[in-house]
C-alpha atoms as a PDB file:
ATOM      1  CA  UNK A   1       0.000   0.000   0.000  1.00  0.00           C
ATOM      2  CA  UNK A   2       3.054   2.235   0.916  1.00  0.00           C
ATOM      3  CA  UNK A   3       3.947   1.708  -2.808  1.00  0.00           C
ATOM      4  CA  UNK A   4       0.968   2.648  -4.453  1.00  0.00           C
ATOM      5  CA  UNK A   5       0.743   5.580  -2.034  1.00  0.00           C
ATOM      6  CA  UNK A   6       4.401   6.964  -4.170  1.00  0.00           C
ATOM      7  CA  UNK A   7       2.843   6.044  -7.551  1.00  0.00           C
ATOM      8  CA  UNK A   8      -0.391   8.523  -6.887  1.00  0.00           C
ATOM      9  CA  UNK A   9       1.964  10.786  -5.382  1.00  0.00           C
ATOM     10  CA  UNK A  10       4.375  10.129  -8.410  1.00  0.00           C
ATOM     11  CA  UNK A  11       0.940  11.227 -10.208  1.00  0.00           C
ATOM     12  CA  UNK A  12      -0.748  13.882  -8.527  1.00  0.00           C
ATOM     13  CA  UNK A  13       3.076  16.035  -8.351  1.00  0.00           C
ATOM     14  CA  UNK A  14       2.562  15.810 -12.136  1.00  0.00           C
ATOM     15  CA  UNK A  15      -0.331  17.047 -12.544  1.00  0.00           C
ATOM     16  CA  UNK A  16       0.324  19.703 -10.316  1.00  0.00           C
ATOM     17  CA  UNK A  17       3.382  21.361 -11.892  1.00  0.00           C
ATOM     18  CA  UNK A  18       1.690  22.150 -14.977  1.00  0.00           C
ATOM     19  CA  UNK A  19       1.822  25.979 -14.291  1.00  0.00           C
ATOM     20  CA  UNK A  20       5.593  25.564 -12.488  1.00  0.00           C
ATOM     21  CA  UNK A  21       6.300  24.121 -15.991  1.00  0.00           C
ATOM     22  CA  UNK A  22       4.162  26.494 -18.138  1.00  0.00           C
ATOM     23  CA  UNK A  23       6.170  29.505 -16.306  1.00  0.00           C
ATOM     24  CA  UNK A  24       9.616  27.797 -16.836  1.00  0.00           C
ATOM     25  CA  UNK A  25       8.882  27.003 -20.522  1.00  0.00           C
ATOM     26  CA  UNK A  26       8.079  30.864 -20.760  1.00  0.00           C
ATOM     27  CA  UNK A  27      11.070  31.741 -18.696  1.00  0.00           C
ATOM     28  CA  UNK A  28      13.700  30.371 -20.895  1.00  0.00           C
ATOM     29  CA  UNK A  29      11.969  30.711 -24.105  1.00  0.00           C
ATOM     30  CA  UNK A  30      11.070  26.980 -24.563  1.00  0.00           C
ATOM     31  CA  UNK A  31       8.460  27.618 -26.832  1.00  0.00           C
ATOM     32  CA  UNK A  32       7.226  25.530 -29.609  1.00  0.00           C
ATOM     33  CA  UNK A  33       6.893  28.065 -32.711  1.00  0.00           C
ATOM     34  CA  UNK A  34       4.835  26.431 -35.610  1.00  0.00           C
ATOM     35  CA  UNK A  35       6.533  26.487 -38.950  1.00  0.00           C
ATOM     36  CA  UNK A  36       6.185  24.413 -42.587  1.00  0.00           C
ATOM     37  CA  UNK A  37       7.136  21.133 -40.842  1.00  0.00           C
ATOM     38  CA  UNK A  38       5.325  21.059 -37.457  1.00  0.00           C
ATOM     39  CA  UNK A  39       1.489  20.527 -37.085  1.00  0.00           C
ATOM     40  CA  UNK A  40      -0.087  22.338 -34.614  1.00  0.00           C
ATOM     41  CA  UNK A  41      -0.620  25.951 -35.664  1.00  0.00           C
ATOM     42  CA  UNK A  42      -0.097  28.228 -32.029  1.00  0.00           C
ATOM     43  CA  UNK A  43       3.024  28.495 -30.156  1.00  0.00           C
ATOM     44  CA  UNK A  44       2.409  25.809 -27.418  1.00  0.00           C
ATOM     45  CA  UNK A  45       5.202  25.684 -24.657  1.00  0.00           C
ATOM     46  CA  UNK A  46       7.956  22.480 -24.748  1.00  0.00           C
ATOM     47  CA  UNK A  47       8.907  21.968 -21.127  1.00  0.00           C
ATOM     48  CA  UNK A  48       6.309  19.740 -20.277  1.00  0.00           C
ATOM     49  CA  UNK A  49       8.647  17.335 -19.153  1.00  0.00           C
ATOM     50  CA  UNK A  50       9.876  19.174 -16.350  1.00  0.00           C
ATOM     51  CA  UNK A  51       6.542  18.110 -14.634  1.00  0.00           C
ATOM     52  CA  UNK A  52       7.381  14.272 -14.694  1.00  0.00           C
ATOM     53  CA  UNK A  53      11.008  14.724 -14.699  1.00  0.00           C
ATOM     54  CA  UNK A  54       9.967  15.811 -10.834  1.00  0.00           C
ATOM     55  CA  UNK A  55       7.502  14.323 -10.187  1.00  0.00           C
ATOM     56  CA  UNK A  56       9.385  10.593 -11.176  1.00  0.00           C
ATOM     57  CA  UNK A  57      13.036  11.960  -9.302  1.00  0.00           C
ATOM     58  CA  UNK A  58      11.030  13.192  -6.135  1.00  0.00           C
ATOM     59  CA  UNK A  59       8.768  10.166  -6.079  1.00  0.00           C
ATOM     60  CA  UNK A  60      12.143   7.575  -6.530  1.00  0.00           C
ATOM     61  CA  UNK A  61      13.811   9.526  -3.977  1.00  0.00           C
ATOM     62  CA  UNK A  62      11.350   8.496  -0.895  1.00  0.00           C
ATOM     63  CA  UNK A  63      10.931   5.160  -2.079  1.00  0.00           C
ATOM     64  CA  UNK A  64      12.908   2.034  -0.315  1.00  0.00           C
ATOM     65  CA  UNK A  65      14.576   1.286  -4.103  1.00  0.00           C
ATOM     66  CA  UNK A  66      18.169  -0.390  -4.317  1.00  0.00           C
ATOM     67  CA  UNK A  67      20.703   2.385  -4.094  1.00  0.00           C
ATOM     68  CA  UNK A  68      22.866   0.824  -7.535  1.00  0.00           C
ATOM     69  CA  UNK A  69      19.467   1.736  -9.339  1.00  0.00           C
ATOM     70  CA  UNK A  70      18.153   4.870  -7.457  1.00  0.00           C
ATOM     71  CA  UNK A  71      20.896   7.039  -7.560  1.00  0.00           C
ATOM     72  CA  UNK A  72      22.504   6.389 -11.318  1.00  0.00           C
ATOM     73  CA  UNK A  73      19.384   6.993 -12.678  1.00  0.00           C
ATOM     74  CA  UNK A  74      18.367  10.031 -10.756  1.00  0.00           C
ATOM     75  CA  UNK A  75      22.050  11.300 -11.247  1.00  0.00           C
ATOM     76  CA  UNK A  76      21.796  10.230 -15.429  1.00  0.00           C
ATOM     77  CA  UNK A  77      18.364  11.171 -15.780  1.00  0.00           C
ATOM     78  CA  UNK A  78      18.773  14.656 -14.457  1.00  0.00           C
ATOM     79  CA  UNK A  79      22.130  15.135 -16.870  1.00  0.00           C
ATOM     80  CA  UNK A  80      19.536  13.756 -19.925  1.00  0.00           C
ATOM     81  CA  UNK A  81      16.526  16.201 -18.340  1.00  0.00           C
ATOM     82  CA  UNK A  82      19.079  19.200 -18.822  1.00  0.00           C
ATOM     83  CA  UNK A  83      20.474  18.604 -22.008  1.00  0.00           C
ATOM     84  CA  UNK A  84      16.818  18.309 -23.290  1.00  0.00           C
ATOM     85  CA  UNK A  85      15.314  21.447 -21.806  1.00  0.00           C
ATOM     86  CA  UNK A  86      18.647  23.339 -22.914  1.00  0.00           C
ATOM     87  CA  UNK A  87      17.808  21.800 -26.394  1.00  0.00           C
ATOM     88  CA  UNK A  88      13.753  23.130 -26.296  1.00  0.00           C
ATOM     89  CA  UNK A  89      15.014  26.814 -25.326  1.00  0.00           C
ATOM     90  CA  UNK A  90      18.102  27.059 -27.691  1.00  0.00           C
ATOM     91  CA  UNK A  91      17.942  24.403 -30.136  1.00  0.00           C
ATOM     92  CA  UNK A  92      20.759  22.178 -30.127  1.00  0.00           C
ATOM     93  CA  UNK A  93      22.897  21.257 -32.604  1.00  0.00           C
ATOM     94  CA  UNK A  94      22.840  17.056 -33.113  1.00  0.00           C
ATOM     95  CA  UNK A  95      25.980  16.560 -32.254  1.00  0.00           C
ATOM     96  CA  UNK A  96      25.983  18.362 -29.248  1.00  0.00           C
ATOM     97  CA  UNK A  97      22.354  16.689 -28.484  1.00  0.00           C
ATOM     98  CA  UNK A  98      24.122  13.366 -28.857  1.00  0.00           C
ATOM     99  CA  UNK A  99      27.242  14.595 -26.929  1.00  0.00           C
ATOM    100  CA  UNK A 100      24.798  15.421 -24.237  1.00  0.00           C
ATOM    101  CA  UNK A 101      23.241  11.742 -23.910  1.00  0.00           C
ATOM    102  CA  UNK A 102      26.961  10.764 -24.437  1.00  0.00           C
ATOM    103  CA  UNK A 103      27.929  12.405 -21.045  1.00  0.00           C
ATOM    104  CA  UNK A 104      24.323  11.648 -18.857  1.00  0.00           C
ATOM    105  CA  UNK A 105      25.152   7.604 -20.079  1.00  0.00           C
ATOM    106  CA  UNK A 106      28.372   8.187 -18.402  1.00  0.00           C
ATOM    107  CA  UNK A 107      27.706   9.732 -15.592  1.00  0.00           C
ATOM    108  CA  UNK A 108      25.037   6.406 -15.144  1.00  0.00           C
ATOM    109  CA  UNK A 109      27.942   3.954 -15.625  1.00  0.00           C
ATOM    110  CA  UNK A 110      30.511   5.627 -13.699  1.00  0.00           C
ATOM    111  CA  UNK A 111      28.105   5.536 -10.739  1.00  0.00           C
ATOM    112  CA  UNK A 112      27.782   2.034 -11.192  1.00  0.00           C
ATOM    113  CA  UNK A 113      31.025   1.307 -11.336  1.00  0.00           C
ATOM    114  CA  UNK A 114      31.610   3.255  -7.872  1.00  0.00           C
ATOM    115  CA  UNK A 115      28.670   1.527  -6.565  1.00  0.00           C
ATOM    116  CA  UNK A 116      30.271  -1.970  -7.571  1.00  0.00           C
ATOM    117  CA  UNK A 117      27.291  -3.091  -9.742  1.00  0.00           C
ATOM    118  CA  UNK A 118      29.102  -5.187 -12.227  1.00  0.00           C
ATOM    119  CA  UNK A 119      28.478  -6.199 -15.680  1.00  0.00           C
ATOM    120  CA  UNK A 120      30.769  -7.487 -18.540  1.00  0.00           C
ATOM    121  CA  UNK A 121      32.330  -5.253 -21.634  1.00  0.00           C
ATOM    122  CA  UNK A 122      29.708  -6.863 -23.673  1.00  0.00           C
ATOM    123  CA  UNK A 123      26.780  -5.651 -21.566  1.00  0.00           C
ATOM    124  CA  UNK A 124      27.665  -2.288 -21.379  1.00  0.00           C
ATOM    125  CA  UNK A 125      28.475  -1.342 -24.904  1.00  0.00           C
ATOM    126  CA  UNK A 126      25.349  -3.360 -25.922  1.00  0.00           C
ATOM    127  CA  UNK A 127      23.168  -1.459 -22.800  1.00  0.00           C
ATOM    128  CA  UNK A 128      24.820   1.551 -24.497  1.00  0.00           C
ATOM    129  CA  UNK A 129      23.816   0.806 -27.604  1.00  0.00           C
ATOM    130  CA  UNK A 130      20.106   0.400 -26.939  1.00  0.00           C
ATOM    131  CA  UNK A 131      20.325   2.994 -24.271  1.00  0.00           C
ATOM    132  CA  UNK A 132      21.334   5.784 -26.926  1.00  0.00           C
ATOM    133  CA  UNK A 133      19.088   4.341 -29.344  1.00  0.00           C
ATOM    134  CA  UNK A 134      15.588   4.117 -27.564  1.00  0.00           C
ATOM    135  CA  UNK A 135      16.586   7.475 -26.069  1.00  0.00           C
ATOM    136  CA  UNK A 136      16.312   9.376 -29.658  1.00  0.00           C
ATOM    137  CA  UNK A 137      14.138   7.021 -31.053  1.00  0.00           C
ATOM    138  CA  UNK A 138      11.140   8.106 -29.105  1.00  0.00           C
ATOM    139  CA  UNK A 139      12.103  11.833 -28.983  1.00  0.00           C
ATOM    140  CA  UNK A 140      11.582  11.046 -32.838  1.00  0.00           C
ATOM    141  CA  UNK A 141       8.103   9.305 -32.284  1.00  0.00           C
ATOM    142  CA  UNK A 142       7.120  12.860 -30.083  1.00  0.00           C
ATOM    143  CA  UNK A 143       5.375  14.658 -33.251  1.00  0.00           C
ATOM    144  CA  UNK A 144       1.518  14.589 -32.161  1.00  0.00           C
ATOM    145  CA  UNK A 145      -0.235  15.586 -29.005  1.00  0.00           C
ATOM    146  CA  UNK A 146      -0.081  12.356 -26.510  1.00  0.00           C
ATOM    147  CA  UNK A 147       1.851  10.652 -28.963  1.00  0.00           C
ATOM    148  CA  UNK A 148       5.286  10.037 -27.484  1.00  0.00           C
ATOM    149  CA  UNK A 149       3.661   9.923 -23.906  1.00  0.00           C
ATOM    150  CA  UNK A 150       0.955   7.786 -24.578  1.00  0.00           C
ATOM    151  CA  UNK A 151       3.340   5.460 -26.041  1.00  0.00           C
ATOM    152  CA  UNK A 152       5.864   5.746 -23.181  1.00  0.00           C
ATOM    153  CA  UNK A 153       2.911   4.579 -20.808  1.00  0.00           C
ATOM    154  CA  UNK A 154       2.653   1.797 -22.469  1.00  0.00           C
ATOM    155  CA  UNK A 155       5.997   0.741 -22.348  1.00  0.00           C
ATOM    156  CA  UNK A 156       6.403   1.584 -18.606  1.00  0.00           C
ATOM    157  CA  UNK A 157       3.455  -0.571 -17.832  1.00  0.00           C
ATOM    158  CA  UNK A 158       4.584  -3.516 -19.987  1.00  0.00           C
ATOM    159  CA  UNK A 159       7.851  -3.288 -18.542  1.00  0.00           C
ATOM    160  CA  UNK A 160       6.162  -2.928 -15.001  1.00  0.00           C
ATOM    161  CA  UNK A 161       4.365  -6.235 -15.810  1.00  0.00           C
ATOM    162  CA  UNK A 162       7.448  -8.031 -17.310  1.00  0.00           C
ATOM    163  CA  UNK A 163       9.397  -7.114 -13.962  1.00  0.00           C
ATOM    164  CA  UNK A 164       6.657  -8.534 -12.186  1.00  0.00           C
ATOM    165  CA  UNK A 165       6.547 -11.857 -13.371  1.00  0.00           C
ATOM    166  CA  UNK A 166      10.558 -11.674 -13.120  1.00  0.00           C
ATOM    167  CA  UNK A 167      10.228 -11.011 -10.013  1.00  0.00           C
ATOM    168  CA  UNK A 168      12.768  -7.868 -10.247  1.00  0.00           C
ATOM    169  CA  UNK A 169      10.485  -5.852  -7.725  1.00  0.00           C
ATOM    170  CA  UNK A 170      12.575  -2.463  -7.651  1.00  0.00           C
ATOM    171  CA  UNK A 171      12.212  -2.148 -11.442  1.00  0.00           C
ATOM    172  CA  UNK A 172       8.730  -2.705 -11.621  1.00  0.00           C
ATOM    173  CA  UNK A 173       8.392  -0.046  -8.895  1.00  0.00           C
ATOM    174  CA  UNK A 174      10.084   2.282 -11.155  1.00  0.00           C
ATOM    175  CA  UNK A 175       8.464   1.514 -13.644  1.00  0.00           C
ATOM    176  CA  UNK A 176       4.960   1.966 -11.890  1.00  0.00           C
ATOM    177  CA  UNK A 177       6.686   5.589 -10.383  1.00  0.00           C
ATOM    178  CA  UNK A 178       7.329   6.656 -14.405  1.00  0.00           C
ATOM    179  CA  UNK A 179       3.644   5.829 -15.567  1.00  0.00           C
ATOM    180  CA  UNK A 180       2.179   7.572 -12.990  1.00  0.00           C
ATOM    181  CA  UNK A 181       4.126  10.567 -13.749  1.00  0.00           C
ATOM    182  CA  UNK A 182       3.261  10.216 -17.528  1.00  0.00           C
ATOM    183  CA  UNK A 183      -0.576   9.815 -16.573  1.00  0.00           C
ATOM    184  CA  UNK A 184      -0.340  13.138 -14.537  1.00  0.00           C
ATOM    185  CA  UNK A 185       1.272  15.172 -17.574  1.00  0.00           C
ATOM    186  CA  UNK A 186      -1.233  13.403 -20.017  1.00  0.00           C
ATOM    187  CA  UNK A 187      -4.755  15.036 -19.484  1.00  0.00           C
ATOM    188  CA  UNK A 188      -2.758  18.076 -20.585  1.00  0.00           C
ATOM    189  CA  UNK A 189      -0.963  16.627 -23.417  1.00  0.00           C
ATOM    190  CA  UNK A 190      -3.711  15.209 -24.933  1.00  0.00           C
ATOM    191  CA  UNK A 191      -5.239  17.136 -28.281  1.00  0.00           C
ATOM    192  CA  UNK A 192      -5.585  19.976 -27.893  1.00  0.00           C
ATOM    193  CA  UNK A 193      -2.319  20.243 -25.832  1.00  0.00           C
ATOM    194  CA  UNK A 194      -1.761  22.977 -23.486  1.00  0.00           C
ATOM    195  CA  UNK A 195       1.450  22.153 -23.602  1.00  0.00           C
ATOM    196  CA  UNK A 196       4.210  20.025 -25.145  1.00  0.00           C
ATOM    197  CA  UNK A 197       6.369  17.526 -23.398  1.00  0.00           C
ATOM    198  CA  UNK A 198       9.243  18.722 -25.165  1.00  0.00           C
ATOM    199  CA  UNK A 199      13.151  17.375 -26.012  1.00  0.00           C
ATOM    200  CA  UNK A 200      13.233  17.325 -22.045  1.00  0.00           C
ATOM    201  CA  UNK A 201      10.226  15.037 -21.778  1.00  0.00           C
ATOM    202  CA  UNK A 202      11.127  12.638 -24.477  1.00  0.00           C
ATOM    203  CA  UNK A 203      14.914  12.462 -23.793  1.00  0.00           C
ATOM    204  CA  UNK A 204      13.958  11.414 -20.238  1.00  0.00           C
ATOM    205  CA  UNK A 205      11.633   8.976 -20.988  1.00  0.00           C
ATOM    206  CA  UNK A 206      13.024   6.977 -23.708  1.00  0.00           C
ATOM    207  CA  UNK A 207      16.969   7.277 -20.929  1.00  0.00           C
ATOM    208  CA  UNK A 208      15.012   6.056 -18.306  1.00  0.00           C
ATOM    209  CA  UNK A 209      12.827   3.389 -20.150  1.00  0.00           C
ATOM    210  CA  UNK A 210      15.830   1.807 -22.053  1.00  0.00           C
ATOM    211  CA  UNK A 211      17.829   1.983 -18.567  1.00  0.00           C
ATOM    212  CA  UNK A 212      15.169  -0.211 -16.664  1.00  0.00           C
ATOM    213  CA  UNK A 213      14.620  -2.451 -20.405  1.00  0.00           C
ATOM    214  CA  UNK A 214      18.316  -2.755 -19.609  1.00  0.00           C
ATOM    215  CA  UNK A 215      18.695  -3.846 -16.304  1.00  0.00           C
ATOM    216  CA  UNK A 216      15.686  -6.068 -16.858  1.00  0.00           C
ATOM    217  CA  UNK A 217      17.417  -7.748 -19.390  1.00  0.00           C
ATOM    218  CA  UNK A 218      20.839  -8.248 -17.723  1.00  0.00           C
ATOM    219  CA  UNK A 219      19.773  -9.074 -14.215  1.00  0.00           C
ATOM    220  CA  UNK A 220      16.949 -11.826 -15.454  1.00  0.00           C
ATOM    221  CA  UNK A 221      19.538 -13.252 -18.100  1.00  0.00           C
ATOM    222  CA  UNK A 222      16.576 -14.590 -20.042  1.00  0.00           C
ATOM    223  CA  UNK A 223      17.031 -14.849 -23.526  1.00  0.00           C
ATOM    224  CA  UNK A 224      12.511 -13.984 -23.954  1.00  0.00           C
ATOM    225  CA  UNK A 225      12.662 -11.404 -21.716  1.00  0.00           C
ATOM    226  CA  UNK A 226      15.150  -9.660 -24.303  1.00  0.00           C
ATOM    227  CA  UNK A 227      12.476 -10.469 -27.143  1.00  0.00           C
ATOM    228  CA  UNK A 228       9.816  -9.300 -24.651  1.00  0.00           C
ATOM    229  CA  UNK A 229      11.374  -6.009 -24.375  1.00  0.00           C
ATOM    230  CA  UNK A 230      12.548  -5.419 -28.437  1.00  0.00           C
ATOM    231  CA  UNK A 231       8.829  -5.922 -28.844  1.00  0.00           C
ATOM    232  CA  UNK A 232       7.905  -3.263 -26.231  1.00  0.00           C
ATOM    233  CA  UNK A 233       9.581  -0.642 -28.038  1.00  0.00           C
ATOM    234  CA  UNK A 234       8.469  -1.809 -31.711  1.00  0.00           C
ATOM    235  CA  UNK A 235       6.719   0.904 -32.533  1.00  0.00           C
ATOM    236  CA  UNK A 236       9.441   4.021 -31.617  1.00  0.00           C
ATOM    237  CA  UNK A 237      12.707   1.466 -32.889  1.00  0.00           C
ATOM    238  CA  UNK A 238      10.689   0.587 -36.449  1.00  0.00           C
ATOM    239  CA  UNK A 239      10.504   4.200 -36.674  1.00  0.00           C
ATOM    240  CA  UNK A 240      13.001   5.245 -36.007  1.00  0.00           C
ATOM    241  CA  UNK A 241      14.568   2.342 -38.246  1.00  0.00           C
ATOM    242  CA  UNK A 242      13.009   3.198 -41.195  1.00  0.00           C
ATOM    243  CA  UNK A 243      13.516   6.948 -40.759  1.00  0.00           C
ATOM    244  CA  UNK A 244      17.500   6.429 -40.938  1.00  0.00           C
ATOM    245  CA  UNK A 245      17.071   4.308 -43.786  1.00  0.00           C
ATOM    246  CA  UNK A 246      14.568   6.650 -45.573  1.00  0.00           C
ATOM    247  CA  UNK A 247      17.016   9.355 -45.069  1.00  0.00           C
ATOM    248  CA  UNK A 248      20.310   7.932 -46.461  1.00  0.00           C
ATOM    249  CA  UNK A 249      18.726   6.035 -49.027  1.00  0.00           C
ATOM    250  CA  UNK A 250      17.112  10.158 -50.199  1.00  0.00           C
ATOM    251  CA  UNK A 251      20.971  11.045 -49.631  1.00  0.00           C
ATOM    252  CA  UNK A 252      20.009  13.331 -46.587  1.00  0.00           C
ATOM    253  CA  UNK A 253      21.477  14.061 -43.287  1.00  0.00           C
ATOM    254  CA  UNK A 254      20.070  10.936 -41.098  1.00  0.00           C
ATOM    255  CA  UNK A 255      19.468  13.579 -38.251  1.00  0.00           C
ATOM    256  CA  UNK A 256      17.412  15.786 -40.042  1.00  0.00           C
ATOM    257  CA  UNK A 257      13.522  15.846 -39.453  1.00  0.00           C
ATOM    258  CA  UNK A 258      11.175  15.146 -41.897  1.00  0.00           C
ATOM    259  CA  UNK A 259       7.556  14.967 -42.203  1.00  0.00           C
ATOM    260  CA  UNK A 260       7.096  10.687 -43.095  1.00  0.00           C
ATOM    261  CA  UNK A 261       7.192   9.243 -39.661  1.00  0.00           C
ATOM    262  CA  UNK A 262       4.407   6.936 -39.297  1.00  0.00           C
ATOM    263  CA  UNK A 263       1.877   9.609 -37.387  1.00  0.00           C
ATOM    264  CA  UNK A 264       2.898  11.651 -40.432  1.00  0.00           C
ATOM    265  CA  UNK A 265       1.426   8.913 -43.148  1.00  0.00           C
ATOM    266  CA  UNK A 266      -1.337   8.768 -41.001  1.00  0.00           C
ATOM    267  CA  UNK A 267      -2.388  11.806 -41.239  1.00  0.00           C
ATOM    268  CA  UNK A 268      -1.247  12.135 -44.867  1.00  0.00           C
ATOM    269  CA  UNK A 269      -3.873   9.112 -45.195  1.00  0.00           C
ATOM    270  CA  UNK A 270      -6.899  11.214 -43.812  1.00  0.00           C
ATOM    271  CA  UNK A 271      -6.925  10.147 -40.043  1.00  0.00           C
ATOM    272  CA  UNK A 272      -7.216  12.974 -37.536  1.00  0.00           C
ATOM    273  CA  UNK A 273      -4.500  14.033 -35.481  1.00  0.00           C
ATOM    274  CA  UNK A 274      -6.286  11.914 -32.615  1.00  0.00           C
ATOM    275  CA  UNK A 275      -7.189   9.164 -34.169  1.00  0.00           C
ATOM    276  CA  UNK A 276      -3.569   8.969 -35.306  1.00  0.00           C
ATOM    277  CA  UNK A 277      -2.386   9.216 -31.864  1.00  0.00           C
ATOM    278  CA  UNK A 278      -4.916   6.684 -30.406  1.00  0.00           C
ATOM    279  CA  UNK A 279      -3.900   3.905 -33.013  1.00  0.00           C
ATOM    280  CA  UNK A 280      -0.496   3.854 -32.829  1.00  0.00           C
ATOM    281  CA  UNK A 281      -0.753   3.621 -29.085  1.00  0.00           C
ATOM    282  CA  UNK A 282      -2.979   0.987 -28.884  1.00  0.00           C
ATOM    283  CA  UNK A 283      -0.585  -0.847 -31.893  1.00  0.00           C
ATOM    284  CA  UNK A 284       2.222   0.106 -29.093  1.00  0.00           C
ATOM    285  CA  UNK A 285       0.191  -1.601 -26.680  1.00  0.00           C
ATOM    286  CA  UNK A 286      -0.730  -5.146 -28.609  1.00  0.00           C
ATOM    287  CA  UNK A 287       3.009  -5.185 -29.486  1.00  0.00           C
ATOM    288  CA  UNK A 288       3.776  -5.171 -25.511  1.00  0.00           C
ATOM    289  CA  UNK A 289       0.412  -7.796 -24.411  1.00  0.00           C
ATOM    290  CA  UNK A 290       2.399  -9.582 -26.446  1.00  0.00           C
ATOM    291  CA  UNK A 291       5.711  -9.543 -25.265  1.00  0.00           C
ATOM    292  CA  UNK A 292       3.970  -9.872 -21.843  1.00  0.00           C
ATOM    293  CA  UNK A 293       2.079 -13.018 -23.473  1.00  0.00           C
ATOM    294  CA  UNK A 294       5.557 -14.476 -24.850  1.00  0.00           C
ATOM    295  CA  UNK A 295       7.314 -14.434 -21.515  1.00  0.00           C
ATOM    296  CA  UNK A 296       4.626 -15.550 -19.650  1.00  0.00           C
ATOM    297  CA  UNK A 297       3.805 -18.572 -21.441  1.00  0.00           C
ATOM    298  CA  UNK A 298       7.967 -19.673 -20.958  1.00  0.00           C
ATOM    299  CA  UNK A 299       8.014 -19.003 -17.493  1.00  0.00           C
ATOM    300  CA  UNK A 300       4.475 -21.588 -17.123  1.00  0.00           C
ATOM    301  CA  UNK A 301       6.838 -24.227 -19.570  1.00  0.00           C
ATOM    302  CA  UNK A 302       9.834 -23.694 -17.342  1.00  0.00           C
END
């Protein structure tokens, strides 16, 4: 009970720094202008994810998690939270975007390391790997109102589950702490959005999802659980996927946005901007039941 006393908490805090993060979006100049390749049509503030940045951090903080998990992601998480919200007020370059998750992964792994949580060479450049990757892939899948957070809920749950029936407690906690800071921000995300999650929403979500994916994956050294988790994230990795290839196949810059992400075609193909956003959540969704269904069944055969 304790527990789900942080995750309403974890909620609620949310919820209630929507003005906090309204006035800091306005204090710094995070503001979403619209222009030729972005859909809505008012300037709509970007630091959205301040409110479950905080609301996640403050909620992790009072709750009786493993230290070697607590503190390298607050620590890396807050490093990730900066460079984003740096990004939404003065748009960063990608280099120094990718510089930025460069440094907040290694501020994670050097905590580890003094904490004495060890894993092999393999893990961590493969953990790096995905780490980087899930990070940017769903600050790529963040182009529709709810979108990138309704998707992130998803995964936190299905990870929350998956930890469950692993047994890895702590993660599922965290896991459970993220979602209820995503359904907080989410009644004001959703179409029309009063305001936008922003680089510092999406940065931290996909760090922190792909950190506990991660550590789910290494600590449960289950070979399902790692095909459990892929298909968690289908929908932001295909993307993102298919985006890179798009681009270099075209001959452009792989890091330069476009308008042909999936919620893109969708709309291109007459859905509305929710209807968009509600199907390729719930596709998010099935993809992670059934990860959830896949690992379930092997634990029942063995």
């Amino acid at each position: 009970m304790i527990y789900f006393l942080f995750i309403y908490i974890s909620l609620f805090l949310s919820y209630l720094l929507f003005y906090p993060s309204l006035a800091l979006s306005n204090m710094f100049g995070a503001i979403d202008v619209p222009n030729r390749r972005k859909i809505h049509s008012i300037p709509t503030a970007r630091g959205g994810g301040f409110a479950i940045f905080i609301a996640f951090s403050l909620a992790l903080i009072c709750v009786p998690v493993e230290i070697d998990l607590k503190i390298p992601l607050v620590l890396g998480s807050t490093v990730i939270f900066l460079v984003g919200f740096i990004d939404d007020a003065i748009n960063l370059s990608p280099p120094l975007k990718l510089s930025g998750q460069i440094l907040a992964l290694g501020i994670y792994n050097l905590i580890l390391h003094l904490l004495n949580y060890e894993i092999s060479i393999t893990q961590g450049i493969l953990s790096a790997i995905w780490i980087i990757f899930i990070t940017n892939a769903t600050n790529l899948i963040d182009g529709l109102d709810g979108l990138a957070g309704g998707i992130c809920a998803s995964e936190a749950l299905c990870i929350s589950v998956i930890a469950f029936i692993l047994e890895s407690y702590e993660i599922m906690m965290c896991g459970l702490l993220l979602l209820g800071a995503i359904a907080g921000f989410l009644p004001r995300n959703f179409p029309k959005a009063k305001i936008f999650m922003g680089d510092c929403g999406a940065l931290f979500l996909g760090f922190t999802l792909a950190i506990l994916s991660s550590r789910l994956i290494i600590e449960s050294e289950n070979i399902v659980c790692l095909f459990s988790v892929f298909l968690i994230f289908r929908v932001p990795s295909y993307d993102t996927n298919i985006s890179i290839i798009r681009r270099i196949a075209k001959r452009k810059n792989p890091f330069n946005a476009d308008k042909e992400h999936f919620h893109h075609l969708l709309l291109k193909h007459g859905f509305s901007k929710e209807c968009a956003t509600l199907l390729l959540i719930t596709v998010s969704l099935l993809f992670g039941l059934f990860g959830i269904v896949l690992l379930w069944n092997w634990t029942k055969c063995f």
